[in-house]
Protein backbone atom coordinates (compact mmCIF):
# COMPACT_ATOMS: atom_id res chain seq x y z
CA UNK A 1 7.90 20.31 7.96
CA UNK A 2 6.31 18.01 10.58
CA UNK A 3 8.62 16.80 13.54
CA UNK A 4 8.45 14.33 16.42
CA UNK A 5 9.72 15.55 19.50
CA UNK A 6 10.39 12.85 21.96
CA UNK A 7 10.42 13.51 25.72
CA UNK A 8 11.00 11.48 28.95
CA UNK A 9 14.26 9.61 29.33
CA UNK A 10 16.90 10.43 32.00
CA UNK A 11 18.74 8.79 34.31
CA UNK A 12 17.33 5.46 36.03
CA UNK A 13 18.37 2.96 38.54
CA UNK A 14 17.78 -0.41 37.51
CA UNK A 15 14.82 -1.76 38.47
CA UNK A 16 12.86 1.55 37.71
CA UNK A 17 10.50 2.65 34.90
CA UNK A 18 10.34 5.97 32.74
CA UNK A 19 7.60 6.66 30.12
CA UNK A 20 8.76 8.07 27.21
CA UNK A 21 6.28 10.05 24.90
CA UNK A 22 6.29 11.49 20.52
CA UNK A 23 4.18 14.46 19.65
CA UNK A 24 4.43 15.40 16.11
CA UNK A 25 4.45 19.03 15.92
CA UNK A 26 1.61 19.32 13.15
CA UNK A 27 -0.90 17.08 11.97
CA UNK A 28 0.89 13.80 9.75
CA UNK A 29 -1.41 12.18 6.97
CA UNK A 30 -1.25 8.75 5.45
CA UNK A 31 0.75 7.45 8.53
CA UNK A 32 0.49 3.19 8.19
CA UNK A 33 1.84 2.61 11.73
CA UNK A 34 4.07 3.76 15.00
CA UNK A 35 7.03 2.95 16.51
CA UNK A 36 10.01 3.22 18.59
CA UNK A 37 13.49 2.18 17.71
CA UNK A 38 16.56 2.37 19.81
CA UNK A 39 20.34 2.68 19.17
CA UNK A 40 23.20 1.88 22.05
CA UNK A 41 26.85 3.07 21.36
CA UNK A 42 28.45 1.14 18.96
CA UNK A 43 25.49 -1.16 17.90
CA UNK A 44 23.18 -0.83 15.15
CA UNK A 45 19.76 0.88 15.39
CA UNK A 46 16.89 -1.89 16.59
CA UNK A 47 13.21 -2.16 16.47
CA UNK A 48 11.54 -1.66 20.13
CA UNK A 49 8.17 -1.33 19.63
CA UNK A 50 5.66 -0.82 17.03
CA UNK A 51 1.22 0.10 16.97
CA UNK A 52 -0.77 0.00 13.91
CA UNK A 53 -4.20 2.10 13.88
CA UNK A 54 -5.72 -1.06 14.26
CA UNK A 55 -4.54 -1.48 17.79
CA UNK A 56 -1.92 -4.55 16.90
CA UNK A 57 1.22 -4.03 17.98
CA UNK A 58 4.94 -5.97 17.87
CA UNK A 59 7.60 -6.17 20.10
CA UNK A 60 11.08 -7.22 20.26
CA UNK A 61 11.67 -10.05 22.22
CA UNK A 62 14.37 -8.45 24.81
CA UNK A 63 11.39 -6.09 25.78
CA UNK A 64 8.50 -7.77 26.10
CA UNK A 65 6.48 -7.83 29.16
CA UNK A 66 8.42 -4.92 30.66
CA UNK A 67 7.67 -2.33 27.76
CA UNK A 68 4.02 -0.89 26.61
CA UNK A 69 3.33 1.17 23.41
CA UNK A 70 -0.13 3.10 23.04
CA UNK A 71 -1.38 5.70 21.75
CA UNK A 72 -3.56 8.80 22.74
CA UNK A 73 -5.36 9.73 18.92
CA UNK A 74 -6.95 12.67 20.96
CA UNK A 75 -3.71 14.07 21.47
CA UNK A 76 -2.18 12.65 18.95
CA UNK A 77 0.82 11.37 21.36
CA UNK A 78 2.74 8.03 21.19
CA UNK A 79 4.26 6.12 24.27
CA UNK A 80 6.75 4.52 25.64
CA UNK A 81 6.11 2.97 28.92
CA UNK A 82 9.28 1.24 30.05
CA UNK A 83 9.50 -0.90 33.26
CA UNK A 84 11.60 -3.37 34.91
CA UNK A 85 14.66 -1.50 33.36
CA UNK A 86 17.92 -2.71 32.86
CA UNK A 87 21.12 -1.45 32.17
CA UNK A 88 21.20 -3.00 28.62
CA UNK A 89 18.11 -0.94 27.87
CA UNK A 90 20.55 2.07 27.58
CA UNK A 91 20.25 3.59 24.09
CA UNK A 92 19.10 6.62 22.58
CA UNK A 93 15.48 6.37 22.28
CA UNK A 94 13.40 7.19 18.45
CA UNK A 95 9.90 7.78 18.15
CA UNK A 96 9.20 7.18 13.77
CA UNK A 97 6.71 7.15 11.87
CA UNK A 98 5.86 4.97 8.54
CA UNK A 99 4.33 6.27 5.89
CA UNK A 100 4.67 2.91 3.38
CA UNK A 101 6.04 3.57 0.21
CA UNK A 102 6.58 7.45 1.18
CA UNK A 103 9.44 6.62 3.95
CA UNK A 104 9.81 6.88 7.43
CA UNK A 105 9.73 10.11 9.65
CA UNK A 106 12.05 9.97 12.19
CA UNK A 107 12.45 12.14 15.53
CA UNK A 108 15.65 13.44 17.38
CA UNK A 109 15.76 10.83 19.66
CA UNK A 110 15.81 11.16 23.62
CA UNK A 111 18.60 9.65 26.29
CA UNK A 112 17.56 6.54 28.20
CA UNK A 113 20.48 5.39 30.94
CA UNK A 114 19.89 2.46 33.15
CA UNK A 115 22.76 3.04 35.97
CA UNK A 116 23.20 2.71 39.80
C-alpha cells in the first residue's frame, strides 16, 4: 500500500523557518487535492494548508502569509514551507491526501517545535 512519508521538522527558535516535505512512496491515482493538517497536544487535529491540481490553494487563517504549500508533480513531492514561526505553531505535522468519495490517505506525521 502507498504511504506518505513526511520529512523536515525539528527543533526551531522562534522567528525561524523549516520546510517540511510528503513523498508518497508509489504512484497515488484519482487524488482530488493536497494538504497538510496539524495536531498540538491536547487539541484537536486542524486544517493547515491545502493545493488542488489546479494550482488553488486554502489556508487557515493563523498561517497565512508565513506558510507556503506547492507542489513539485515531477517529483511528485508536497511542501511545507513554514516561516516566521511561532511557538503556537508546535504540533505534529500531516501530509494527506483526498481521494473524494474514496477517503483520505494520511501520513505518519513529523515533529514541528517552536522553542528558545
Amino acid at each position: 500500500q502507498v504511504q506518505l512519508v513526511e520529512s523536515g521538522g525539528g527543533l526551531v527558535q522562534p522567528g525561524g523557518s523549516l520546510r517540511l516535505s510528503c513523498t508518497p512512496s508509489g504512484k497515488i491515482f484519482g487524488v482530488v487535492a493536497m494538504g497538510w493538517s496539524r495536531q498540538a497536544p491536547g487539541k484537536q487535529r486542524e486544517l493547515v494548508a491545502r493545493i488542488w491540481h489546479d494550482g488553488n490553494t486554502l489556508y487557515a487563517d493563523s498561517v497565512k502569509g508565513r506558510f507556503t504549500i506547492s507542489e513539485d508533480n515531477a517529483q511528485r513531492i508536497l511542501y511545507l514551507q513554514m516561516n516566521s514561526l511561532k511557538p503556537e505553531d508546535t504540533a505534529v505535522y500531516y501530509c494527506n491526501s483526498d481521494h473524494g468519495i474514496l477517503g483520505t490517505r494520511w501520513g505518519q506525521g513529523t515533529q514541528v517545535t517552536v522553542s528558545s
